[in-house]
Protein backbone atom coordinates (compact mmCIF):
# COMPACT_ATOMS: atom_id res chain seq x y z
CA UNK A 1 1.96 101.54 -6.31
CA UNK A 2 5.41 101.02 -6.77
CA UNK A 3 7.09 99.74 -10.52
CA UNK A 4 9.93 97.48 -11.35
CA UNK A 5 11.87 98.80 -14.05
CA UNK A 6 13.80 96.47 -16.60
CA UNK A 7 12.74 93.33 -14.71
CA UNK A 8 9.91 92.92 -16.38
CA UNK A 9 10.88 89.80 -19.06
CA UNK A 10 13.20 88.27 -16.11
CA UNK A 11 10.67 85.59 -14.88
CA UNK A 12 10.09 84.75 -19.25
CA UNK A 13 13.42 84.36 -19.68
CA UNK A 14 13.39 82.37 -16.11
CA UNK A 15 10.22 80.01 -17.64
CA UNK A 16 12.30 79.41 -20.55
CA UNK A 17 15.83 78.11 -19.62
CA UNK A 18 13.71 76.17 -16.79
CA UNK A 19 11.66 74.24 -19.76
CA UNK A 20 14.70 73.89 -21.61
CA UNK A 21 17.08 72.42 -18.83
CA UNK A 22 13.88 70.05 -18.09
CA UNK A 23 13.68 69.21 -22.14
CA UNK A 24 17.21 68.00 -21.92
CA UNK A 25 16.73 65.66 -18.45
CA UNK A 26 13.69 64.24 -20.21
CA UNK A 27 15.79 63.39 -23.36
CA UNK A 28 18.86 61.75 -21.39
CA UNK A 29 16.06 59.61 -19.56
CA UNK A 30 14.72 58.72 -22.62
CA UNK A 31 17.93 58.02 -24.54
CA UNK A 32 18.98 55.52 -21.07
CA UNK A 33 15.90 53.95 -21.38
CA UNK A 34 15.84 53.36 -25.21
CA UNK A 35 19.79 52.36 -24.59
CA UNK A 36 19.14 49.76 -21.40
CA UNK A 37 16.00 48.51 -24.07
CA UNK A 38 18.07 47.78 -27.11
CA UNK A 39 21.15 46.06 -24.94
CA UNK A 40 18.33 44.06 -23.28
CA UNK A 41 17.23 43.03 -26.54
CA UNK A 42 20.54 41.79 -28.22
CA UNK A 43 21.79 40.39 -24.94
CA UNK A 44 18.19 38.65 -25.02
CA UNK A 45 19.05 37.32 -28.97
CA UNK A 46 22.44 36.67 -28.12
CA UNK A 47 21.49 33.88 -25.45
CA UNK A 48 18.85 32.32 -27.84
CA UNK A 49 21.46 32.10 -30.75
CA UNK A 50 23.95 30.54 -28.60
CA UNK A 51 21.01 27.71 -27.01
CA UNK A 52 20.39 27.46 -30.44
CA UNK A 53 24.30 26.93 -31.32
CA UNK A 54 23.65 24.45 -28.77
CA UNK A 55 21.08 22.36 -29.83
CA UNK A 56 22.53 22.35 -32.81
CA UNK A 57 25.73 20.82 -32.09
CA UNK A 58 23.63 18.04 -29.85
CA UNK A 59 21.92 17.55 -32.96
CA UNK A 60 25.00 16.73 -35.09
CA UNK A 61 26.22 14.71 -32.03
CA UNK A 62 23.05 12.48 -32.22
CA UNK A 63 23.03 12.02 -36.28
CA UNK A 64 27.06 10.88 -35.12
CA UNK A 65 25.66 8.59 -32.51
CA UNK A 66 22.99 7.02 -34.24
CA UNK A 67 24.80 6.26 -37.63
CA UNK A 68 28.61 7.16 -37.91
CA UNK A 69 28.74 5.97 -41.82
CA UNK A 70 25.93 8.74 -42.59
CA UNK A 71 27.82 11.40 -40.21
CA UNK A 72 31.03 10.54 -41.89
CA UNK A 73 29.33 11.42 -45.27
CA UNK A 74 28.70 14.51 -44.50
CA UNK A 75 30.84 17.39 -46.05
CA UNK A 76 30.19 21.18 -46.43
CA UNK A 77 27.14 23.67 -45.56
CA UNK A 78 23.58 22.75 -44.53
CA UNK A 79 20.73 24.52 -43.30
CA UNK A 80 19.56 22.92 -39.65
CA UNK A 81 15.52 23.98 -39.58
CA UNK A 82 12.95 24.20 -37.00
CA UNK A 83 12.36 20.10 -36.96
CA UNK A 84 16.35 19.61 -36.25
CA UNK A 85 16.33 18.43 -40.01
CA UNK A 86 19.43 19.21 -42.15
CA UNK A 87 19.02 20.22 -45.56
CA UNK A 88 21.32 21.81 -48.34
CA UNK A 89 22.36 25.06 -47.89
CA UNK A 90 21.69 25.88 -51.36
CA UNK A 91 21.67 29.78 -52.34
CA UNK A 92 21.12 30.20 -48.05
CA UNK A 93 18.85 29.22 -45.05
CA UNK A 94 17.02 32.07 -44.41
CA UNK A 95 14.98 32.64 -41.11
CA UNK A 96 14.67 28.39 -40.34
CA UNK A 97 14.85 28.76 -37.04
CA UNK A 98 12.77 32.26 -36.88
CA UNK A 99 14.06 34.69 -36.12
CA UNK A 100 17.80 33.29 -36.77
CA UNK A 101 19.32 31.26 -39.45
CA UNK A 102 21.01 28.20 -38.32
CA UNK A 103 23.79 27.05 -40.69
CA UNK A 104 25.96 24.08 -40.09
CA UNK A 105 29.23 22.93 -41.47
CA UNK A 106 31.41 19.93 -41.65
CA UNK A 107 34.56 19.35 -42.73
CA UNK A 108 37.70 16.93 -42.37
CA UNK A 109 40.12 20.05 -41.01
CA UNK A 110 40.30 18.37 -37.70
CA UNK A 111 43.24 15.62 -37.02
CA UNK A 112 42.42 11.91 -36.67
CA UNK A 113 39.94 11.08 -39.01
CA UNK A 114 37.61 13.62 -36.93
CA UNK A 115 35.30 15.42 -38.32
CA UNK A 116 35.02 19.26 -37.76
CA UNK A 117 31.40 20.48 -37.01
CA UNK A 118 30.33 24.45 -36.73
CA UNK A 119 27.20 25.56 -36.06
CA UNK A 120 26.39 29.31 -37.05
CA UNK A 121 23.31 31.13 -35.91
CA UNK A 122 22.98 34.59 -37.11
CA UNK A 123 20.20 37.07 -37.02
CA UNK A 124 19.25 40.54 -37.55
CA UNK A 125 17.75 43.89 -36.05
CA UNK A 126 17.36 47.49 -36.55
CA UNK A 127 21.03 47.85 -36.85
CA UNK A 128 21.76 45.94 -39.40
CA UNK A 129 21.53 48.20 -42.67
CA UNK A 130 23.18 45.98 -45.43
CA UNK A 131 21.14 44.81 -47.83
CA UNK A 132 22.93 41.82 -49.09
CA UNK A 133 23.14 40.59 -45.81
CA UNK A 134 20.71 41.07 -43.84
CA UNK A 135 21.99 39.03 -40.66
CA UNK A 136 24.51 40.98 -39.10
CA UNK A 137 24.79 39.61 -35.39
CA UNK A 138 26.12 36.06 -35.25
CA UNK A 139 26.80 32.98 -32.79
CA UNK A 140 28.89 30.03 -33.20
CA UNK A 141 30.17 26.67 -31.58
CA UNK A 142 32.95 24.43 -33.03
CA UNK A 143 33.75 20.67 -31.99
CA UNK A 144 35.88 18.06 -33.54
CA UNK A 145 33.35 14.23 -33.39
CA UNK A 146 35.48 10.58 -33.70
CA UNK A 147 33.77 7.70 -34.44
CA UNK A 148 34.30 6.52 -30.69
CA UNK A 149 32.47 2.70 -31.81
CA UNK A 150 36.15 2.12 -33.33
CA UNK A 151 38.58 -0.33 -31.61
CA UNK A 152 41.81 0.28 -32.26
CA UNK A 153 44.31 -2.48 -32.85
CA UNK A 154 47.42 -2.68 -30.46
């Protein structure tokens, strides 16, 4: 019977850096896969926000169609819920439209008796870590509505 001298521990050592190198593939997989998951997620949020931006403007657009004095009326922050119904903003919105907030705001900064119309939808994930505002990820549309009912004189 022949013996091996000093190779003894070779194929432990072998075992060893062979788990380890197979520890660190499994770990990059896992980070891609948690990665591609999370972007899918946000990119999946960031579309809904901006339908919702969407909607919301059409809303606005419709309360403008349908009565122009009680559009015109309107001036500063209101929360636009679930039931497309516009209430004051108050101390915030909160999830109305869950998961997102949808926040809407009017103003005269637009020229020709036009009224300026933004509709903010924000919402939240794991990333977000402050406290005092909790809805870190946002989307928003802006449009300028006339009263198009008006003749003008020549």
């Amino acid at each position: 019977m022949r013996i091996i001298k000093n190779q003894s521990g070779q194929s432990l050592i072998e075992v060893l850096i062979a788990l380890g190198v197979a520890a660190l593939i499994v770990a990059a997989i896992a980070t891609s896969v948690l990665s591609g998951l999370n972007n899918a997620q946000y990119s999946k949020n960031q579309n809904l926000a901006t339908q919702y931006a969407q909607e919301g403007m059409e809303i606005m657009r419709k309360i403008k169609n349908d009565n122009w004095a009680t559009f015109d009326n309107l001036s500063g922050q209101y929360c636009l819920g679930q039931n497309n119904n516009l209430t004051a903003y108050g101390s915030g919105c909160g999830q109305n439209v869950s998961p997102f907030s949808r926040v809407v705001y009017v103003d005269e900064s637009c020229a020709n008796s036009q009224k300026k119309v933004q509709v903010w939808v924000f919402w939240s994930d794991n990333k977000c870590t402050n406290e005092a505002n909790p809805f870190c990820h946002e989307a928003n549309m802006v449009s300028c509505f006339s009263n198009v009912n008006v003749i003008q004189t020549p």
